[in-house]
C-alpha atoms as a PDB file:
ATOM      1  CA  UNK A   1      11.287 -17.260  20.722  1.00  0.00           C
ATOM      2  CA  UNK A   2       9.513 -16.732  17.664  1.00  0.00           C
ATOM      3  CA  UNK A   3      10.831 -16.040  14.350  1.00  0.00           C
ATOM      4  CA  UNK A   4      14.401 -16.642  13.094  1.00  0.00           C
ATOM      5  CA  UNK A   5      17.139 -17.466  14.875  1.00  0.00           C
ATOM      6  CA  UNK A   6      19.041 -15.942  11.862  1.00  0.00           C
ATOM      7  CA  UNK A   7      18.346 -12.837  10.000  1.00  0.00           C
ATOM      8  CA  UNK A   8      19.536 -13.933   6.304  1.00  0.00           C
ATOM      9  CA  UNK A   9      18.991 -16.754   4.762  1.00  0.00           C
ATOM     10  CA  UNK A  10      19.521 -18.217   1.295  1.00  0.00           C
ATOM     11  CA  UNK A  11      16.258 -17.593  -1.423  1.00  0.00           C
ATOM     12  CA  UNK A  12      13.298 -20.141  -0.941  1.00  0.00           C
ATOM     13  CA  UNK A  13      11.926 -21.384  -3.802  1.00  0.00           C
ATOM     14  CA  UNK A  14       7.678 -22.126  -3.724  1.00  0.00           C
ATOM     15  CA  UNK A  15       6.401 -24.358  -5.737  1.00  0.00           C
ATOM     16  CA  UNK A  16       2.559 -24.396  -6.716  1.00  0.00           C
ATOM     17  CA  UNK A  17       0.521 -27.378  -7.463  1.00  0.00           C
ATOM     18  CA  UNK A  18      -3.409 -28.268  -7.167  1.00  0.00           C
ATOM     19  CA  UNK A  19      -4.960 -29.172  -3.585  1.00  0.00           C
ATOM     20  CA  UNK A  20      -6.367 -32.317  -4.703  1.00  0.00           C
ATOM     21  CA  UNK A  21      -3.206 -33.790  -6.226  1.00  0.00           C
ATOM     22  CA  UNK A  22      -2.416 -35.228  -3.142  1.00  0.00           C
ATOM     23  CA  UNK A  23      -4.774 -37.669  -3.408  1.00  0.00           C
ATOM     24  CA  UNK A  24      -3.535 -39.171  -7.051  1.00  0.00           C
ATOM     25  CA  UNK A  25      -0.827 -42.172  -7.458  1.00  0.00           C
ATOM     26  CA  UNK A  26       0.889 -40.096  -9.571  1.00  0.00           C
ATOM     27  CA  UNK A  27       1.683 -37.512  -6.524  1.00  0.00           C
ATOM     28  CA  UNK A  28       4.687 -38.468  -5.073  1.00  0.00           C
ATOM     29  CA  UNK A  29       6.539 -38.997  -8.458  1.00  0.00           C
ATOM     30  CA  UNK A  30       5.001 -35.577  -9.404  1.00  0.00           C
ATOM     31  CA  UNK A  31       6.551 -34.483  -5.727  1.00  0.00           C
ATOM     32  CA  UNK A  32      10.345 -35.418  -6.538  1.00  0.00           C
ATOM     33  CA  UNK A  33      10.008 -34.497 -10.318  1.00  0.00           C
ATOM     34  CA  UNK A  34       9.425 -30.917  -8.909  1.00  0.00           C
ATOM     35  CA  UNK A  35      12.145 -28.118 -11.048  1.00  0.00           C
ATOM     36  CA  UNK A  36      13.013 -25.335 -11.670  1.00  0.00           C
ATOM     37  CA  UNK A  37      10.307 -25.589 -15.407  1.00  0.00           C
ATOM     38  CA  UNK A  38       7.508 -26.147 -12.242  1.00  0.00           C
ATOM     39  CA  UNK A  39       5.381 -23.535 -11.361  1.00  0.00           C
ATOM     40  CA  UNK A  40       7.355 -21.624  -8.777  1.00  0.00           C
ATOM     41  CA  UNK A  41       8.358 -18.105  -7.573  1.00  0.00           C
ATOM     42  CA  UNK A  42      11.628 -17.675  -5.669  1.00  0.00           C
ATOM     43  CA  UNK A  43      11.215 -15.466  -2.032  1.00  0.00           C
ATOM     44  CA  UNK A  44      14.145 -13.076  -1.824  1.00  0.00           C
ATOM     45  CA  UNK A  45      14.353  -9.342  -0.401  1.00  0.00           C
ATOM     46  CA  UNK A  46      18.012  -8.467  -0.958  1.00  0.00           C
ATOM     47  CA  UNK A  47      19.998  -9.173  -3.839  1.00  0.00           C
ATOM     48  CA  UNK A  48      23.888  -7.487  -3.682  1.00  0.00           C
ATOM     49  CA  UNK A  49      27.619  -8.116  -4.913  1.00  0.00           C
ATOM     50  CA  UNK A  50      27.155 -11.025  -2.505  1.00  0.00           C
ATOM     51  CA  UNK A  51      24.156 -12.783  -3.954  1.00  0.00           C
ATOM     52  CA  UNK A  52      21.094 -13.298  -3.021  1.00  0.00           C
ATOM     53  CA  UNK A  53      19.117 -13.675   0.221  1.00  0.00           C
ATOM     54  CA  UNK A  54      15.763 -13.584   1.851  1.00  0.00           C
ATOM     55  CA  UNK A  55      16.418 -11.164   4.682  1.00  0.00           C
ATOM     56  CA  UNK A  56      14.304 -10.331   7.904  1.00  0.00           C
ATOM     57  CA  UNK A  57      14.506  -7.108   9.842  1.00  0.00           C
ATOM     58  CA  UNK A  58      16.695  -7.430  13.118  1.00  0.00           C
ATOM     59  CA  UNK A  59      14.365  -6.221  16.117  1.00  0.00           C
ATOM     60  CA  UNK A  60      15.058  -2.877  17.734  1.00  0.00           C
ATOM     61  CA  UNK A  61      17.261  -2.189  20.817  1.00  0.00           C
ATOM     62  CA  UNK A  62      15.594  -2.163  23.575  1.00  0.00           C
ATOM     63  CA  UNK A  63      15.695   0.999  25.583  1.00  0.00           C
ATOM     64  CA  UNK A  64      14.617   2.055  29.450  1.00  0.00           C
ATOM     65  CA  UNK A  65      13.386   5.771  29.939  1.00  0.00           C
ATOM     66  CA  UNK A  66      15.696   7.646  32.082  1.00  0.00           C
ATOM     67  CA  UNK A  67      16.444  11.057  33.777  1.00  0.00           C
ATOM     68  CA  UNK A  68      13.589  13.156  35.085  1.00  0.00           C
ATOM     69  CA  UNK A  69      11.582  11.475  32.630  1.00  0.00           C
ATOM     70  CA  UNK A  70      12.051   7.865  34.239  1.00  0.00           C
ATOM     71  CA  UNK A  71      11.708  10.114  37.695  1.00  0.00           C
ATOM     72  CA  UNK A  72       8.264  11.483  37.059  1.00  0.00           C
ATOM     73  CA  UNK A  73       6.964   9.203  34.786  1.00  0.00           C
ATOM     74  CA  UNK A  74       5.696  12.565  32.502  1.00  0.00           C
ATOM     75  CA  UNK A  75       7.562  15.687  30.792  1.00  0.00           C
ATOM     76  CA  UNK A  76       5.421  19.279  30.523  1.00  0.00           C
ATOM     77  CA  UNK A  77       6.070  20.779  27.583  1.00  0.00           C
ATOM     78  CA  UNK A  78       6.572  24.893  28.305  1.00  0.00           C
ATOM     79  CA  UNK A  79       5.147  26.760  24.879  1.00  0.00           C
ATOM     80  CA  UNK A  80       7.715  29.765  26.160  1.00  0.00           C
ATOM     81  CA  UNK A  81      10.610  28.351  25.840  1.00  0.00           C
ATOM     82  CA  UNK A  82      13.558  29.239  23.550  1.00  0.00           C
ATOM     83  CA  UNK A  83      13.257  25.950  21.297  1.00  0.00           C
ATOM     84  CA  UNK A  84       9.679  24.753  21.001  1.00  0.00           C
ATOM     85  CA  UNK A  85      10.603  22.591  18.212  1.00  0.00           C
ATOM     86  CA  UNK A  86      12.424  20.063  20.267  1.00  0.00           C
ATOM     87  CA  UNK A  87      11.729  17.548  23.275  1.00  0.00           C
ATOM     88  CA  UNK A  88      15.275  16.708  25.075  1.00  0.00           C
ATOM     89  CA  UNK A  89      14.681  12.819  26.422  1.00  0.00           C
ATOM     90  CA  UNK A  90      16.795  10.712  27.757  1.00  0.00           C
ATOM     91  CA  UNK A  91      16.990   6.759  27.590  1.00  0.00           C
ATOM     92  CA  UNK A  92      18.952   4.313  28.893  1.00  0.00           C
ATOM     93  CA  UNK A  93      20.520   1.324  26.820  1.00  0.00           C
ATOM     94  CA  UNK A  94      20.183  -1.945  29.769  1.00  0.00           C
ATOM     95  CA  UNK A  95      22.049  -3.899  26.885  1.00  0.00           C
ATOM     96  CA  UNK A  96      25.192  -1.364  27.463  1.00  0.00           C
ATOM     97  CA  UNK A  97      27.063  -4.127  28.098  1.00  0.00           C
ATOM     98  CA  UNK A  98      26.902  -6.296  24.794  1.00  0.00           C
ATOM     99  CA  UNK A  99      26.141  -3.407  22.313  1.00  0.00           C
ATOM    100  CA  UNK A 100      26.345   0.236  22.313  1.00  0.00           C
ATOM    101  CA  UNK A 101      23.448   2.242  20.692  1.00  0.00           C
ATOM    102  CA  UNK A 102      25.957   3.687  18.464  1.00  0.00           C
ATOM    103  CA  UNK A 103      26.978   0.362  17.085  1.00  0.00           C
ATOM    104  CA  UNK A 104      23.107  -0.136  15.684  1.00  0.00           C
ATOM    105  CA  UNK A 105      23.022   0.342  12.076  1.00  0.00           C
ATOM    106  CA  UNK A 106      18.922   1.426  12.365  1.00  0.00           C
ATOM    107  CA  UNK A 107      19.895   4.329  14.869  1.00  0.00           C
ATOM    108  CA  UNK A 108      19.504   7.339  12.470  1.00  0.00           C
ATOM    109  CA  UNK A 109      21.057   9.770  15.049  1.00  0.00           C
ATOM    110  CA  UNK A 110      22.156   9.574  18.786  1.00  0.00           C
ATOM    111  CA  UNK A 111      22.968  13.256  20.704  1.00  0.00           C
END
């Protein structure tokens, strides 16, 4: 897997310094003197009642095609029909199990 095992996290703090530093005597004092008056931002994307975090986006559910969809492995679209607007489709949660699509806070709407 790649990524993070979690999806919030506390705020990172960067901290900037020259490339060739490294190679001075001085470095690894410089290193451990590092605070919060060094050069630094802070990485954080959510910041609530709670506190704040550095938050990634959870991945999407994964879904399976289904119906005559899954069946055909197409859909024609008839220009006479009484709703044009609107493509019924059908999917399939193979996760059912675990977690319901309606339990998914990214799901905007589910019919």
């Amino acid at each position: 897997n790649i990524g993070p095992r979690l999806f919030q996290y506390n705020p990172v703090d960067l901290f900037f310094r020259e490339a060739c530093f490294e190679n001075n005597v001085n470095y690894q004092r410089f290193f451990h003197a590092l605070s919060s008056s060094s050069p630094h931002v802070t990485l954080q994307n959510v910041q609530n009642e709670k506190g704040s975090f550095l938050e990634f986006v959870k991945p999407c559910p994964e879904v399976e095609w289904a119906g005559e969809l899954k069946r055909d492995q197409s859909f024609l679209v008839n220009k006479k029909s009484d709703n044009v607007n609107e493509l019924q489709i059908l999917i399939r949660n193979p996760d059912f199990s675990s977690e319901k699509f309606q339990d998914k806070e990214r799901l905007k709407s589910i019919f």
